[in-house]
Every structure is written in C-alpha cells, then in structure tokens.
C-alpha atoms as a PDB file:
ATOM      1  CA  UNK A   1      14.050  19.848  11.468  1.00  0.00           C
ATOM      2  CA  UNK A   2      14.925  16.391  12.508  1.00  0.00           C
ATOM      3  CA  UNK A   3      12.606  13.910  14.240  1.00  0.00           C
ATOM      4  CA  UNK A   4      13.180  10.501  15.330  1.00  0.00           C
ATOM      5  CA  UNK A   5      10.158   8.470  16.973  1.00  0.00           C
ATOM      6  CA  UNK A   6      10.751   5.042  18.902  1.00  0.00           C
ATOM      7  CA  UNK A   7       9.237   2.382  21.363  1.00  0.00           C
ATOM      8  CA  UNK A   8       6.682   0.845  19.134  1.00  0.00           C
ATOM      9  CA  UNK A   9       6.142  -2.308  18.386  1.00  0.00           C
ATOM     10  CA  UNK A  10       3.755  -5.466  19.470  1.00  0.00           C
ATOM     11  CA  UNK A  11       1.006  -5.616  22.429  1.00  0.00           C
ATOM     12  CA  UNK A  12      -1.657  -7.196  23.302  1.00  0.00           C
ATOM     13  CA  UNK A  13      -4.888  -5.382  23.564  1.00  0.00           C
ATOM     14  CA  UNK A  14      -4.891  -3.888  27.093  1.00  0.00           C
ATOM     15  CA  UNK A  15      -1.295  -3.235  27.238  1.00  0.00           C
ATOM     16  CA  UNK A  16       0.635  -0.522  27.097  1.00  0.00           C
ATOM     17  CA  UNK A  17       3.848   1.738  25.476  1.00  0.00           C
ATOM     18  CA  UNK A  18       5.813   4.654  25.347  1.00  0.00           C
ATOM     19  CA  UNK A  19       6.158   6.136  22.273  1.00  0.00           C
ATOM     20  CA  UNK A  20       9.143   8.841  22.319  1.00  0.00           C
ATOM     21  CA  UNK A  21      10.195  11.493  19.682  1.00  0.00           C
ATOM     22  CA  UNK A  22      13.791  13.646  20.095  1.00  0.00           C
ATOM     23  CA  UNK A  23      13.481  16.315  18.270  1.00  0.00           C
ATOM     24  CA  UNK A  24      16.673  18.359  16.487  1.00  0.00           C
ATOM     25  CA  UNK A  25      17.455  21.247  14.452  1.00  0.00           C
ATOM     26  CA  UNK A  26      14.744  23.807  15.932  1.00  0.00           C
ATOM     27  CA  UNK A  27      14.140  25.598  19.156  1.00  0.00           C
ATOM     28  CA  UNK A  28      12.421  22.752  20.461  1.00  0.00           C
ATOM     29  CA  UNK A  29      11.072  24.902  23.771  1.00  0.00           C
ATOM     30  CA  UNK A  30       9.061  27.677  21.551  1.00  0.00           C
ATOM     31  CA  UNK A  31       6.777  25.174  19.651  1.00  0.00           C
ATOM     32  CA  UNK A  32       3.900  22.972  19.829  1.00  0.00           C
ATOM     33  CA  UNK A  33       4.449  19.197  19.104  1.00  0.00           C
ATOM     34  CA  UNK A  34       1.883  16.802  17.740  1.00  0.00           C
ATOM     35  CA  UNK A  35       1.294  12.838  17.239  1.00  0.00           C
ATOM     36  CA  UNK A  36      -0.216  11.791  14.376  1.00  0.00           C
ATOM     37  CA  UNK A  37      -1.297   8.392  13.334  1.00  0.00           C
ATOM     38  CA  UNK A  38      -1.779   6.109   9.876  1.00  0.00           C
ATOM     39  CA  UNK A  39      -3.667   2.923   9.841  1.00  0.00           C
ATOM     40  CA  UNK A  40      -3.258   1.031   6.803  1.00  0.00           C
ATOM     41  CA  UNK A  41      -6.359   2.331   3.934  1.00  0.00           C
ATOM     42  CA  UNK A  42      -7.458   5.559   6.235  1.00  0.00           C
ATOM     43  CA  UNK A  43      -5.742   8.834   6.405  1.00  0.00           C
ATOM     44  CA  UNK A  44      -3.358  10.582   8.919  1.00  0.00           C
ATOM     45  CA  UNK A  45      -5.535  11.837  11.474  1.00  0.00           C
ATOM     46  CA  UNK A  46      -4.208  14.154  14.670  1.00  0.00           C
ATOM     47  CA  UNK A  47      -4.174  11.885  17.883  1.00  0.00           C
ATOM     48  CA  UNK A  48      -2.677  14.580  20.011  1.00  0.00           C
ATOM     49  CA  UNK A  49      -1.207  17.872  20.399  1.00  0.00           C
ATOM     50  CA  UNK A  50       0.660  19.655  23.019  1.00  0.00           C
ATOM     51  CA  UNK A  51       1.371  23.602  23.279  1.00  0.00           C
ATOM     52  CA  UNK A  52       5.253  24.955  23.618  1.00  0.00           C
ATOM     53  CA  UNK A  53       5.107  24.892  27.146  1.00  0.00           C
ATOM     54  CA  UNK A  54       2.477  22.067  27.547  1.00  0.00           C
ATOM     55  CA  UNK A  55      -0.149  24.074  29.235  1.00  0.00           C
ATOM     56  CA  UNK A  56      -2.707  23.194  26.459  1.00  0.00           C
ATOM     57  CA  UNK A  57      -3.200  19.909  25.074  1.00  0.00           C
ATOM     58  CA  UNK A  58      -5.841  18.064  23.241  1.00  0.00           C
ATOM     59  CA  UNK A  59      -6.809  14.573  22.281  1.00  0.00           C
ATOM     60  CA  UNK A  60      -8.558  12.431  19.721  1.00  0.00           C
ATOM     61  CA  UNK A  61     -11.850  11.556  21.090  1.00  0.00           C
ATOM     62  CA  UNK A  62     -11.027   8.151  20.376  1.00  0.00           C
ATOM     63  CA  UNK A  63      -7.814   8.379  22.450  1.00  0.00           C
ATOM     64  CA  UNK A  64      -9.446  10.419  25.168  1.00  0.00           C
ATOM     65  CA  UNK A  65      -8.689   8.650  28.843  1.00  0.00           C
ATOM     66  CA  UNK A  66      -6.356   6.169  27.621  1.00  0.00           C
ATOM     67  CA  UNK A  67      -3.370   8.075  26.089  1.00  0.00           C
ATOM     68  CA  UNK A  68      -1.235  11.324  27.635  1.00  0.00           C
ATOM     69  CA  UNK A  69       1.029  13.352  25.962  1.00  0.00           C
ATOM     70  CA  UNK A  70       4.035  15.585  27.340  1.00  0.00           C
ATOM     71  CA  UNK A  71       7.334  16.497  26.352  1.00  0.00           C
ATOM     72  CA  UNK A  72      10.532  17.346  27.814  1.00  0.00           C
ATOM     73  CA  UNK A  73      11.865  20.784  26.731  1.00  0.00           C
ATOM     74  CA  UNK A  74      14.849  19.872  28.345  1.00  0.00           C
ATOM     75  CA  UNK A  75      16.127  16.931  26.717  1.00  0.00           C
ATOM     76  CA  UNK A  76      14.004  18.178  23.210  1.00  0.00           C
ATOM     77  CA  UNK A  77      11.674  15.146  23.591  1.00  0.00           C
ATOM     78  CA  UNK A  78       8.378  14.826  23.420  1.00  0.00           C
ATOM     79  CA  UNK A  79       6.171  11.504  24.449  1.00  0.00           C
ATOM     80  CA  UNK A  80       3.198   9.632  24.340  1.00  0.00           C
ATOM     81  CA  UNK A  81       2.023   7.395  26.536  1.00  0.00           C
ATOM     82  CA  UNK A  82      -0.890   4.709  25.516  1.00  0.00           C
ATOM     83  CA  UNK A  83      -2.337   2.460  27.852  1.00  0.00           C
ATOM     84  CA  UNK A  84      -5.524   0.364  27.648  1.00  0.00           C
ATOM     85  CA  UNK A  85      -4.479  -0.297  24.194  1.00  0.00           C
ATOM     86  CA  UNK A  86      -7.164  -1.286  21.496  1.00  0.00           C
ATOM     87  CA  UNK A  87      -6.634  -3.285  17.855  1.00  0.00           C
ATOM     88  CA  UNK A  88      -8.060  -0.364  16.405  1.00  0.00           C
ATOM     89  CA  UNK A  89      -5.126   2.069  17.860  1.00  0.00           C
ATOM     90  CA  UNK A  90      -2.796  -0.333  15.224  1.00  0.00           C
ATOM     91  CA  UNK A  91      -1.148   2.593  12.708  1.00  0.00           C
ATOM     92  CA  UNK A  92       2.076   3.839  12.255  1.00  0.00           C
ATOM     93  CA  UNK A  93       2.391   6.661  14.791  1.00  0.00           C
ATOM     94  CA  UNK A  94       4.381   9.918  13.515  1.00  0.00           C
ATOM     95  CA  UNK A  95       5.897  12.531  15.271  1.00  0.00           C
ATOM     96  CA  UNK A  96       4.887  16.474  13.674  1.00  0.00           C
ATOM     97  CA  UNK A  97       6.586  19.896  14.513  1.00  0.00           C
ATOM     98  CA  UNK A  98       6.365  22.465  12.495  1.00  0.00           C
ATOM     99  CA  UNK A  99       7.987  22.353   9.274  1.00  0.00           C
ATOM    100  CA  UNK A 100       8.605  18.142   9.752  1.00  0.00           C
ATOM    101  CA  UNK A 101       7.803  14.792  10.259  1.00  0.00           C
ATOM    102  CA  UNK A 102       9.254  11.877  12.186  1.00  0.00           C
ATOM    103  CA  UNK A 103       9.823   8.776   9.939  1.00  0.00           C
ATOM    104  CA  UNK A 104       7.343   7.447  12.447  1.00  0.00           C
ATOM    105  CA  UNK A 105       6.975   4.073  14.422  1.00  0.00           C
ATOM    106  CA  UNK A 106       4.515   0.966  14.270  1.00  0.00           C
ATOM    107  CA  UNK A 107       2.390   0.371  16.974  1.00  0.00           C
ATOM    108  CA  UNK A 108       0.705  -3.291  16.597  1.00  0.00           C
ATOM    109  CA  UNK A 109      -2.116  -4.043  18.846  1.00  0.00           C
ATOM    110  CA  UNK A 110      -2.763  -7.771  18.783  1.00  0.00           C
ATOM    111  CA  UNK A 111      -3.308 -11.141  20.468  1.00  0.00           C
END
C-alpha cells in the first residue's frame, strides 16, 4: 500500500485547499478511504471517511459544512476539499486505507 498526500500548506482563516491522496499498490475501487488529522499535543482523530464507491460518507462534527470528501476510482485518488478554513483545522492531514498511511501533509491556517 502506497499513499502520497499533497496541496497543503499556508491560508488564511477563511480560505480554502485541496488536499489530494493517489493511492498505489491495492485495488483502490473495492475500499473505503479516510482523512485523518494531527494537531501538534492532541491525537489523530478521523475527519472523514468515504465508502468504496462513495455512496456513504461521514464527517467530523467539527468539519461538518465546511469540508467534502470524494475520490476518483479512476485515477486511484481520493480528495478533500476544505473551505471556510479555521486556525483550529491547523494539523498535519494523513491519508488512511486499509493496511496504510500517507506520510501526510501540513495544513497551516493563519493570518
């Protein structure tokens, strides 16, 4: 299993990214993906999940109305999309399948 996350980096609160993961070495189409995310002291905690085809998904209630997931089962991608973004959303994001994790990606939420 081989996960690669990108497109973090540095916003402003209010702003917006795409956070990406390309997934590799697994039949990306028959499993459910996940983002996960570590701020610096606190645990990993689930933000999202999405099911194999992406007719069930769940969110965080803190990330409820402000971030979507979906993937791509074509191109073995899966992606999350945060807007209205909030200081406290600041973590390392990471990328789960089953059997891995991405190396994950910072996401910095500041003025």
């Amino acid at each position: 299993v081989q996960l690669v996350e990108s497109g973090g980096g540095l916003v402003q609160p209010g702003g917006s990214l795409r956070l990406s993961c390309a997934a590799s070495g697994f039949t990306f189409s028959s499993y459910g993906m996940s983002w996960y995310r570590q701020a610096p002291g606190k645990e990993r905690e689930l933000v999202a999940g999405i099911s194999s085809a992406g007719g069930s998904i769940k969110y965080a209630d803190s990330v409820k109305g402000r971030f979507t997931i979906s993937r791509d089962n074509a191109k073995n991608t899966v992606y999350l999309q945060m807007n209205s973004l909030k200081p406290e959303d600041t973590a390392v994001y990471y990328c789960r399948a089953p059997g891995g994790w991405g190396q994950g990606t910072q996401v910095t939420v500041s003025s």
